[in-house]
C-alpha atoms as a PDB file:
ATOM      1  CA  UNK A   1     110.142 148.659  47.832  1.00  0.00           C
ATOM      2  CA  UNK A   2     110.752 146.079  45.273  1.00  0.00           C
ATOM      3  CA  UNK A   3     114.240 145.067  46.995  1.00  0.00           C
ATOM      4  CA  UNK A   4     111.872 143.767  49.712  1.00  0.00           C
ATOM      5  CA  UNK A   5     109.672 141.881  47.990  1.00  0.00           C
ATOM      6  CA  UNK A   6     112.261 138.099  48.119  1.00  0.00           C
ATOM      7  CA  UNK A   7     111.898 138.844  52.075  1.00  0.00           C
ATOM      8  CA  UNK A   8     108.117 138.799  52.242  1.00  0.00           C
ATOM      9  CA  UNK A   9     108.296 136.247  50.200  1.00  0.00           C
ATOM     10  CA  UNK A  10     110.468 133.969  52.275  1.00  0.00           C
ATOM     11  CA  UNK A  11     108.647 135.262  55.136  1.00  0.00           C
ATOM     12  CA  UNK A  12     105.142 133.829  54.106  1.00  0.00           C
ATOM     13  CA  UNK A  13     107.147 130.667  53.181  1.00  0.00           C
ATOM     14  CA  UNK A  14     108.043 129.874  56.629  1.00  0.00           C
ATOM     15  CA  UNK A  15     104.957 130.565  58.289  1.00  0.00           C
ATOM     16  CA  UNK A  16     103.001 127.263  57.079  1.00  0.00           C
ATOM     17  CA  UNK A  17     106.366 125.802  58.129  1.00  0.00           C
ATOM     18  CA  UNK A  18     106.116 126.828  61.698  1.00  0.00           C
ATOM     19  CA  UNK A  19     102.492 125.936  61.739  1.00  0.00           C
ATOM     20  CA  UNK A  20     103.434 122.458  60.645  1.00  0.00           C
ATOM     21  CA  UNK A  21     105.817 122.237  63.475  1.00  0.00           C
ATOM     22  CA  UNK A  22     103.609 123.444  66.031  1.00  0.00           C
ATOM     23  CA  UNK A  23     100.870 120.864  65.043  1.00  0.00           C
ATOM     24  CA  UNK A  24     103.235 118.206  65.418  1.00  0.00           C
ATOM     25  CA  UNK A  25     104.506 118.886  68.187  1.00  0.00           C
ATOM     26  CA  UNK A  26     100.521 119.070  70.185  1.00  0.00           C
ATOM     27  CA  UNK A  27     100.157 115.622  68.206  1.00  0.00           C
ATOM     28  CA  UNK A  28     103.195 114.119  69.541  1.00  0.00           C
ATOM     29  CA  UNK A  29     102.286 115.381  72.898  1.00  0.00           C
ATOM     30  CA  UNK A  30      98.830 114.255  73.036  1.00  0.00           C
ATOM     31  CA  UNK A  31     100.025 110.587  71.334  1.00  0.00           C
ATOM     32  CA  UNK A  32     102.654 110.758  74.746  1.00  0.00           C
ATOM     33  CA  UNK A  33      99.087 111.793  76.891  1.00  0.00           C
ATOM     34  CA  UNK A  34      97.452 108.732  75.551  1.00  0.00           C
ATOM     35  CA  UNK A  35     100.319 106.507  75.860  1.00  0.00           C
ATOM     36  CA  UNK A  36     100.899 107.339  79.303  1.00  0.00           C
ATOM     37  CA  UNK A  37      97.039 107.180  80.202  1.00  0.00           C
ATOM     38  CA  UNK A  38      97.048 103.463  79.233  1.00  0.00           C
ATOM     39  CA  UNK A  39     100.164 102.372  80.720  1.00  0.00           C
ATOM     40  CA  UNK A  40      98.640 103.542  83.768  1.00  0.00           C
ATOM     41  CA  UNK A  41      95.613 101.992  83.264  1.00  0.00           C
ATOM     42  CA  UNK A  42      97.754  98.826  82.486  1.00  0.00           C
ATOM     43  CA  UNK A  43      99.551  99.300  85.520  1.00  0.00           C
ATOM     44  CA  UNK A  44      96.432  99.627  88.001  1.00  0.00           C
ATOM     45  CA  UNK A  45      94.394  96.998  86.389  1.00  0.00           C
ATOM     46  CA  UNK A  46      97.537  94.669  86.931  1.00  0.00           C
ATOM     47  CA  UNK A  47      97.743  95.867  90.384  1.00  0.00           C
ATOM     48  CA  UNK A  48      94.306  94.826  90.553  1.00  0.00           C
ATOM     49  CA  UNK A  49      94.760  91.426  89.464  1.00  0.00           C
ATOM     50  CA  UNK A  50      97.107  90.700  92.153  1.00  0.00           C
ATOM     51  CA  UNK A  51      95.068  92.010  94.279  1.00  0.00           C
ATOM     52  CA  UNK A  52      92.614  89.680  93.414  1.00  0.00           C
ATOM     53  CA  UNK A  53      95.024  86.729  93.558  1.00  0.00           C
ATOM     54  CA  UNK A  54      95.715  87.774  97.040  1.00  0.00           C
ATOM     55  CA  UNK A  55      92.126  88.029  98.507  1.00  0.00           C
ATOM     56  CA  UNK A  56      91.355  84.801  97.074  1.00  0.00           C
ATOM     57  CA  UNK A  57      94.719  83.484  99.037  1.00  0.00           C
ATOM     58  CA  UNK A  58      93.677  84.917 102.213  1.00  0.00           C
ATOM     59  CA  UNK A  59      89.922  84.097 101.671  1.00  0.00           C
ATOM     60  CA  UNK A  60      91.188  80.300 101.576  1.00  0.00           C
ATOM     61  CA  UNK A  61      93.235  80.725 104.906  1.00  0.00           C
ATOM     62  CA  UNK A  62      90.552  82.174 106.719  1.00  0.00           C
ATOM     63  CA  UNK A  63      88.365  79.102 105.870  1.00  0.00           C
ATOM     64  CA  UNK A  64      91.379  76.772 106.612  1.00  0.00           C
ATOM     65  CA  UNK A  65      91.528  78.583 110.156  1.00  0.00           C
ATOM     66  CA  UNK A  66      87.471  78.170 110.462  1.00  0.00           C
ATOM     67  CA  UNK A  67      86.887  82.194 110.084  1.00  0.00           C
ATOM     68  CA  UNK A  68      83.848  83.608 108.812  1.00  0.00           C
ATOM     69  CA  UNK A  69      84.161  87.080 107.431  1.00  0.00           C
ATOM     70  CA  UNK A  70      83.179  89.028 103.423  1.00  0.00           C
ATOM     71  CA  UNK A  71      84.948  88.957 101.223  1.00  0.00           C
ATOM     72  CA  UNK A  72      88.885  90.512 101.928  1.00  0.00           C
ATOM     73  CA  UNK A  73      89.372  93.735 100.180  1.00  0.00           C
ATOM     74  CA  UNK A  74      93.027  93.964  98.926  1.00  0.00           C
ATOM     75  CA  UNK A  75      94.997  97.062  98.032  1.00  0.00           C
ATOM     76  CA  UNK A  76      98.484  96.988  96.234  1.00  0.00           C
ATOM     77  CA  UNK A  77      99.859 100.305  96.902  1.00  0.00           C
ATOM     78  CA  UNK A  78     102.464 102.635  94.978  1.00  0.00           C
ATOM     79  CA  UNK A  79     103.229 103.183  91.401  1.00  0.00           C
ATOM     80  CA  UNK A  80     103.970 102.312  89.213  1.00  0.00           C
ATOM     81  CA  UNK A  81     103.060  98.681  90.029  1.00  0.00           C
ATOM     82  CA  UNK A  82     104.629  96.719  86.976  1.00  0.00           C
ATOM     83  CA  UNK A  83     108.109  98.397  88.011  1.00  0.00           C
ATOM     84  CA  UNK A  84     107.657  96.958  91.485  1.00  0.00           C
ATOM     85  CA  UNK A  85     106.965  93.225  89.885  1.00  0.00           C
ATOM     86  CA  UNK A  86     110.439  93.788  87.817  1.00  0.00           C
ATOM     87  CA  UNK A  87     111.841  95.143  91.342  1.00  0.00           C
ATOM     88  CA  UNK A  88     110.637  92.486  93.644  1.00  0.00           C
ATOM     89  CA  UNK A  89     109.653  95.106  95.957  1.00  0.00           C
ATOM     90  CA  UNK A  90     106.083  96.330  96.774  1.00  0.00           C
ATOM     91  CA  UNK A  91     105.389  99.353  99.012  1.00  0.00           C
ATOM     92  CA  UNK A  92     102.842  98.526 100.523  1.00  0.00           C
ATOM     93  CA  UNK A  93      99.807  95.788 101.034  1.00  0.00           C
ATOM     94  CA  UNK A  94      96.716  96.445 102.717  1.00  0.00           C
ATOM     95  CA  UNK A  95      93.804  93.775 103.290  1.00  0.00           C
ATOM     96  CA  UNK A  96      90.628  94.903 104.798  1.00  0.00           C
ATOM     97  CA  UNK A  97      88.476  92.133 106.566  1.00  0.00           C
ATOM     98  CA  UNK A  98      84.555  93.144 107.518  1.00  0.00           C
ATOM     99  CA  UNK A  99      82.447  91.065 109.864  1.00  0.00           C
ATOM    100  CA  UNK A 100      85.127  88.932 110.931  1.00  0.00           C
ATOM    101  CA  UNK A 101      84.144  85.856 113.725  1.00  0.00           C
ATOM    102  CA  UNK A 102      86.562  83.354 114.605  1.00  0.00           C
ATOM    103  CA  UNK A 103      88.586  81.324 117.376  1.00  0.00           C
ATOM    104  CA  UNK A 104      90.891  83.462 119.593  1.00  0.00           C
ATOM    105  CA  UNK A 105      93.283  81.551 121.455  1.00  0.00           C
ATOM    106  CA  UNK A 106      93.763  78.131 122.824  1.00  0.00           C
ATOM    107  CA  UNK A 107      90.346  77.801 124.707  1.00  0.00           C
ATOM    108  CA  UNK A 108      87.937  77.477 121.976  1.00  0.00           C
ATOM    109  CA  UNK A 109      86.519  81.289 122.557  1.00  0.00           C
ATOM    110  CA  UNK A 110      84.855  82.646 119.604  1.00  0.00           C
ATOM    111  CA  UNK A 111      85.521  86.026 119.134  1.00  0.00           C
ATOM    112  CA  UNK A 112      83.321  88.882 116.761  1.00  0.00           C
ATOM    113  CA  UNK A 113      85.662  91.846 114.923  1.00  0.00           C
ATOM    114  CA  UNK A 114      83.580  94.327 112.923  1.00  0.00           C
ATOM    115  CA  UNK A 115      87.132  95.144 111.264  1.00  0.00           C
ATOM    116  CA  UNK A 116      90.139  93.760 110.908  1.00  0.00           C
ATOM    117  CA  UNK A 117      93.199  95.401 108.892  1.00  0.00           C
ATOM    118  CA  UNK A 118      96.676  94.330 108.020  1.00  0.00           C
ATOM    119  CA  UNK A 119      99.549  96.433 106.225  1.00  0.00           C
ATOM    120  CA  UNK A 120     102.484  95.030 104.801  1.00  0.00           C
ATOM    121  CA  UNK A 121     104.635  97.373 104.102  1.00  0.00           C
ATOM    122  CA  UNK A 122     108.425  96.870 102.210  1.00  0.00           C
ATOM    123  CA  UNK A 123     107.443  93.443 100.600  1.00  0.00           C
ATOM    124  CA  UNK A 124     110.403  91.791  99.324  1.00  0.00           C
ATOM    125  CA  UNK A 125     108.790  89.181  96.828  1.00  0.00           C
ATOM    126  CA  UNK A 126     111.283  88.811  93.682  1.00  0.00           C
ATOM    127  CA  UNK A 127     110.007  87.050  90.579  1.00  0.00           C
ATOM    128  CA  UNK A 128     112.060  83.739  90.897  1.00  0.00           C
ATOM    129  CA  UNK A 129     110.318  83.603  94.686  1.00  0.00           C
ATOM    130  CA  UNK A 130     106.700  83.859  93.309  1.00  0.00           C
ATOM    131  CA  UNK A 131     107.471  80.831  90.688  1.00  0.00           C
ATOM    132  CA  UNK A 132     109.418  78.783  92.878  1.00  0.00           C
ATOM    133  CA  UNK A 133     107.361  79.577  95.731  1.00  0.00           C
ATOM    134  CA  UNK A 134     110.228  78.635  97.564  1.00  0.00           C
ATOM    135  CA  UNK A 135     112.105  81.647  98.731  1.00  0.00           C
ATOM    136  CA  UNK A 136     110.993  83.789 101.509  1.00  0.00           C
ATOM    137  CA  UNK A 137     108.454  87.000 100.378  1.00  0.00           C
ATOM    138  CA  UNK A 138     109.425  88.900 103.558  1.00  0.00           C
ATOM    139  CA  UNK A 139     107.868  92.385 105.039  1.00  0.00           C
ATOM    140  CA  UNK A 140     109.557  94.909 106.425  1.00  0.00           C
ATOM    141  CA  UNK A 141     106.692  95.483 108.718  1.00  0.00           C
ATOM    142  CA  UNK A 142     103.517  94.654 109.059  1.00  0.00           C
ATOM    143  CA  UNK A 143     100.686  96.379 111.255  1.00  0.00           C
ATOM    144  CA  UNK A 144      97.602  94.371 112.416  1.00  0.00           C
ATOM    145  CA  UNK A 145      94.488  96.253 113.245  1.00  0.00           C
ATOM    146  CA  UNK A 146      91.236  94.767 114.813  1.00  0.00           C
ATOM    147  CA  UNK A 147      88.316  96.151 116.293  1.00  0.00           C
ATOM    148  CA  UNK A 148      86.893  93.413 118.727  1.00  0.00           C
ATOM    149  CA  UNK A 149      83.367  94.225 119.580  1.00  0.00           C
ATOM    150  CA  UNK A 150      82.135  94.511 123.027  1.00  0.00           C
ATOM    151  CA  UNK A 151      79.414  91.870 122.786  1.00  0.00           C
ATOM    152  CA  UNK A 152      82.275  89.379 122.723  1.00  0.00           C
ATOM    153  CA  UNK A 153      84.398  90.787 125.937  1.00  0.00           C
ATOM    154  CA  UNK A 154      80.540  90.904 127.986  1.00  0.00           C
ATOM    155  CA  UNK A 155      80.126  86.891 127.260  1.00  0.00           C
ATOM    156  CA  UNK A 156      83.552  86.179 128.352  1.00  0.00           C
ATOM    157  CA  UNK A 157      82.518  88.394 131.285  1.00  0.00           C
ATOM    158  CA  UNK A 158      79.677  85.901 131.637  1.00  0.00           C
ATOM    159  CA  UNK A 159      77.625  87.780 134.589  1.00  0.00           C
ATOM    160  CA  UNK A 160      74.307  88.814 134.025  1.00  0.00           C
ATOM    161  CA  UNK A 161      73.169  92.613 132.825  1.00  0.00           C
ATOM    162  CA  UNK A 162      76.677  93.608 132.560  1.00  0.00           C
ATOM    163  CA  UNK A 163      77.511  96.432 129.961  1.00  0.00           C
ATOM    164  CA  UNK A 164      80.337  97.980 128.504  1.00  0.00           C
ATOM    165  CA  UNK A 165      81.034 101.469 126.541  1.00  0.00           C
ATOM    166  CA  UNK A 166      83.530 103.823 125.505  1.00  0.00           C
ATOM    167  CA  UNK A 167      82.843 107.271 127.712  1.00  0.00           C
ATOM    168  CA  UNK A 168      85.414 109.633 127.254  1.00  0.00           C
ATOM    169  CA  UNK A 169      88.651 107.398 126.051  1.00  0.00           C
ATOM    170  CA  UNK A 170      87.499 104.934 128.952  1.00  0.00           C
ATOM    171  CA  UNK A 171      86.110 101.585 128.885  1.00  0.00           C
ATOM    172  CA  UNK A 172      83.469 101.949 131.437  1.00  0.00           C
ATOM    173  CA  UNK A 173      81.642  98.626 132.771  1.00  0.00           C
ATOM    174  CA  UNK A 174      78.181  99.145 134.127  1.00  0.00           C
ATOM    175  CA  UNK A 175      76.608  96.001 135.939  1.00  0.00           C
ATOM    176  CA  UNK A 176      74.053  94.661 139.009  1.00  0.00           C
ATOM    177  CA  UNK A 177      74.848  93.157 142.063  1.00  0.00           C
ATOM    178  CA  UNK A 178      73.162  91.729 144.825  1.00  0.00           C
ATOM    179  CA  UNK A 179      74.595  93.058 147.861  1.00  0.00           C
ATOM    180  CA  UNK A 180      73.150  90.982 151.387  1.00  0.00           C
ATOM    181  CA  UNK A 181      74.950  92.577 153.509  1.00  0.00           C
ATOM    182  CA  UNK A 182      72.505  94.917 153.009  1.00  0.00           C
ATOM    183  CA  UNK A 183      69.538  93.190 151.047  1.00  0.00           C
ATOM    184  CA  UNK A 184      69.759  95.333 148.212  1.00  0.00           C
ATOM    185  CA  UNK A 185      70.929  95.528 144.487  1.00  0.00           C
ATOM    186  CA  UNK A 186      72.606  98.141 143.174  1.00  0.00           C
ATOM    187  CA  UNK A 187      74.155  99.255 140.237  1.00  0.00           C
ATOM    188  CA  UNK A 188      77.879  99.641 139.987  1.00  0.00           C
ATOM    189  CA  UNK A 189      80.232 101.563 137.689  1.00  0.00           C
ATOM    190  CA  UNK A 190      83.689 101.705 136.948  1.00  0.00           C
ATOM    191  CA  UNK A 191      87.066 102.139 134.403  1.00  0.00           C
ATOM    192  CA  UNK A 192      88.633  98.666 132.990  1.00  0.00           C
ATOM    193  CA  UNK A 193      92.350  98.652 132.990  1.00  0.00           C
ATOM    194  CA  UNK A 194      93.799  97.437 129.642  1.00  0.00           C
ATOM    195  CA  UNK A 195      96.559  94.962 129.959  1.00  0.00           C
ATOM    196  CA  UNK A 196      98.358  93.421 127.069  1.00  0.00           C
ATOM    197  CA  UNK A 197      99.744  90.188 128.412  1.00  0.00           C
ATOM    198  CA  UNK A 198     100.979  87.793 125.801  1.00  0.00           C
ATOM    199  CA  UNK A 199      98.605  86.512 123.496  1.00  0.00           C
ATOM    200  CA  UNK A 200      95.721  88.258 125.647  1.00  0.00           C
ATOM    201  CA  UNK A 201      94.891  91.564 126.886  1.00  0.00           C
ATOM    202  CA  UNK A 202      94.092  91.467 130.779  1.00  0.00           C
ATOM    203  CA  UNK A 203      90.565  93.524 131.272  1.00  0.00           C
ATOM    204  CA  UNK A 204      90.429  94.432 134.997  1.00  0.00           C
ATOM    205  CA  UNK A 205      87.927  96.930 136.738  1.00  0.00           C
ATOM    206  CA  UNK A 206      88.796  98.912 139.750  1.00  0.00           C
ATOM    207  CA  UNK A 207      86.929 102.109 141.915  1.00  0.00           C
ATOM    208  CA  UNK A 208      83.573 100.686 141.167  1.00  0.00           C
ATOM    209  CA  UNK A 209      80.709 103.223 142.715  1.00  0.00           C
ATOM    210  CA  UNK A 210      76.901 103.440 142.681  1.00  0.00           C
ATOM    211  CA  UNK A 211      74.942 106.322 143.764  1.00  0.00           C
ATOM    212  CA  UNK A 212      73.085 104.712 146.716  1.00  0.00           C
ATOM    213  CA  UNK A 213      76.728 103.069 147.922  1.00  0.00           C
ATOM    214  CA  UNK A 214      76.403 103.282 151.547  1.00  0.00           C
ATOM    215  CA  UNK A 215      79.435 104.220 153.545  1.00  0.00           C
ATOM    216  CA  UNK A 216      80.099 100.666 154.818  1.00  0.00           C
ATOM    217  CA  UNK A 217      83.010  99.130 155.005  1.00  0.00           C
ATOM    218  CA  UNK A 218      81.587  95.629 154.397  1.00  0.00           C
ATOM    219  CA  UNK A 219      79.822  96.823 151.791  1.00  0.00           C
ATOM    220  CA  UNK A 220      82.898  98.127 149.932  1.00  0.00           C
ATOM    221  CA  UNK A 221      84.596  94.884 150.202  1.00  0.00           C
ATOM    222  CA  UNK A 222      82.503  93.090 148.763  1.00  0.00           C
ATOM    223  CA  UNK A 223      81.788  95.554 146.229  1.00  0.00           C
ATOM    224  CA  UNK A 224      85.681  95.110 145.550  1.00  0.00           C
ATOM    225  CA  UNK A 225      85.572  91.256 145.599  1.00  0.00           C
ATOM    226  CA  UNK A 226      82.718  91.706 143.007  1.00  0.00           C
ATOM    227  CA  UNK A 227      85.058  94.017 140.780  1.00  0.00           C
ATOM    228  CA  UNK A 228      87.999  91.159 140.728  1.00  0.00           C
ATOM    229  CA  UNK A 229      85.137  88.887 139.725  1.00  0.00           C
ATOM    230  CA  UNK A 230      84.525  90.868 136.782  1.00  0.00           C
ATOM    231  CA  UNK A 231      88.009  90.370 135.909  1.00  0.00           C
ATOM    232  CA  UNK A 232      88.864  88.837 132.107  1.00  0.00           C
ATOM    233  CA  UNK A 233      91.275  87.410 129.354  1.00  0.00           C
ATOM    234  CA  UNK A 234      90.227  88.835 126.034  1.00  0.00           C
ATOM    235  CA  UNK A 235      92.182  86.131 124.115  1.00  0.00           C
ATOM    236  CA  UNK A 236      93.435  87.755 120.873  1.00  0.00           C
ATOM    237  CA  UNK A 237      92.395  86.877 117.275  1.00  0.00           C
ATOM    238  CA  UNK A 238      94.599  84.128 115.732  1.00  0.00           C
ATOM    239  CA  UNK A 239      96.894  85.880 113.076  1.00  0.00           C
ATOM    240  CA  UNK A 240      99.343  83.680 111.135  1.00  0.00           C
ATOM    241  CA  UNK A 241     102.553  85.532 112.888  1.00  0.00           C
ATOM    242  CA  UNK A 242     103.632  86.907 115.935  1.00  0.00           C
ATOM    243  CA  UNK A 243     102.507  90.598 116.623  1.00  0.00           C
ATOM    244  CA  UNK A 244     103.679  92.732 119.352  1.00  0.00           C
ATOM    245  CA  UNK A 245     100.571  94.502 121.029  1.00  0.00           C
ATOM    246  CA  UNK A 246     101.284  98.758 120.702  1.00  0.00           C
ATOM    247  CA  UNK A 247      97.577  99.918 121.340  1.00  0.00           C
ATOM    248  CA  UNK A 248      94.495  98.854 123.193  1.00  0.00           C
ATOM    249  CA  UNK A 249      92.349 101.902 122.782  1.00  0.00           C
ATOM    250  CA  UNK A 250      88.439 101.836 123.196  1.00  0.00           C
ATOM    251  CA  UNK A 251      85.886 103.074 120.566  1.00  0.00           C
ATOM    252  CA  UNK A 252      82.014 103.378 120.135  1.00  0.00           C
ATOM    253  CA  UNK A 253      81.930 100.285 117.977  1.00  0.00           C
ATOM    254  CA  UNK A 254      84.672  98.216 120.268  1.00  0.00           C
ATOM    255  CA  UNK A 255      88.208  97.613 121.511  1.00  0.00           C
ATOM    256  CA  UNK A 256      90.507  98.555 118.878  1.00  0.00           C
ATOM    257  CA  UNK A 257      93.453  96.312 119.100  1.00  0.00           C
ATOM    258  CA  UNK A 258      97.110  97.670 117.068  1.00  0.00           C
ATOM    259  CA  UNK A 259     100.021  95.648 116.944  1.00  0.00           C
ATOM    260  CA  UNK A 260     103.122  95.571 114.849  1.00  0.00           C
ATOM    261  CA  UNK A 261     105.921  92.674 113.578  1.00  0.00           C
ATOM    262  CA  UNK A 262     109.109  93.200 111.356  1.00  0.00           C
ATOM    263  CA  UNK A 263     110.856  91.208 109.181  1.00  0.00           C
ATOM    264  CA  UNK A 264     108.270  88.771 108.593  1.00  0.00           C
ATOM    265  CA  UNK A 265     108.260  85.932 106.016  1.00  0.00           C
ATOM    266  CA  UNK A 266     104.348  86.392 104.390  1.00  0.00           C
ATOM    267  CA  UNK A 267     104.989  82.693 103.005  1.00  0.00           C
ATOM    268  CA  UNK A 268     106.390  80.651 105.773  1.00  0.00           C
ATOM    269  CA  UNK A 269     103.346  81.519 108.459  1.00  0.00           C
ATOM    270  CA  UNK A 270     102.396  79.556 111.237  1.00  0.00           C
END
């Protein structure tokens, strides 16, 4: 027994050792934790500030362009942001515009949007560009998203008691008309065809009914001569480059307008 006594020994020896090690190790860990924690709360409030520096930069535009809207919400997206400022590339930039009333087009038209979004996405925006401000910052793509609210399409309609609501994916029109053929008014409803065309979307409205239509073939002329009349140019919002319409789809709150552009220099708009 007392030829293993120098073993135990050695044995309780290592054991604070060991502990030692161990309790370094959780410290170093939790020091890497904490570091890590405020790098990436570095990161995201930096992200932040330029996302500040932007909505101020588009708030300014809008009032150069005579648009009334809050304040522009501005997201820089991935991480870690600092690496992307070193990079010269963002993933992605999203600005959010609520309550948005402005021209559309060349006619003066004013035009309400509940909503309005655009995303940048592949921003090419190196350091020497942002100091010089004279290189291009150039997207990949950017997607353009506005909801223009049916109030607006019914005054460029400009015919008394007309209405007009999303039933069922369909943008339904519902309006009066005098018909004296046979001294009566009725009430008439029908689908809108959606037709990007340009800078505009062609609204047209076709198969209008009522439920006291008589079976007249006067009648239904002029019904359909009153259904051309109905016929409008939604004139679309001014944006500061050229977008390719992709979607017209109606919604409860409005016609939601998508359209997409590539390649386009953010800093050379027009």
């Amino acid at each position: 027994m007392a030829e293993s006594y120098p073993a135990t020994g050695r044995t309780y020896r290592e054991r604070p050792r060991r502990r030692r090690g161990r309790r370094l190790l959780v410290a170093l860990a939790v020091v890497v934790l904490v570091l890590g924690a405020l790098l990436a709360v570095a990161d995201r409030v930096a992200a932040g500030v330029a996302g500040r520096v932007i909505a101020d930069r588009v708030d300014q535009e809008l009032t150069r362009r005579d648009v009334q809207s809050t304040a522009p919400e501005v997201t820089v997206g991935g991480f870690p942001f600092l690496t992307q400022v070193v990079n010269g590339r963002y993933d992605s930039i999203r600005i959010v515009l609520h309550d948005v009333r402005g021209p559309a087009g060349n006619g003066g038209v004013t035009v309400s949007v509940p909503e309005a979004t655009v995303d940048a996405r592949g921003v090419d925006a190196p350091l020497d560009a942002l100091r010089s401000g004279r290189a291009d910052i150039v997207a990949e793509t950017v997607q353009g998203t506005c909801i223009v609210a049916y109030d607006s399409v019914v005054k460029l309609i400009d015919h008394p008691g007309v209405q007009l609501a999303e039933e069922g994916g369909n943008l339904v029109v519902t309006a009066p008309v005098e018909v004296p053929i046979i001294n009566q008014r009725l009430t008439v409803r029908g689908n809108a065809r959606l037709t990007p065309e340009g800078d505009d979307v062609l609204i047209t409205f076709s198969d209008l009914t009522a439920d006291d239509l008589p079976d007249n073939p006067a009648v239904r002329s002029f019904v359909e001569a009153f259904a051309e009349q109905l016929t409008v140019r939604l004139p679309l919002p001014v944006l500061p480059f050229p977008v390719e319409v992709t979607e017209i789809r109606p919604l409860p709150e409005g016609l939601r307008i998508s359209g997409t552009a590539r390649d386009v220099a953010l800093n050379d708009v027009r």
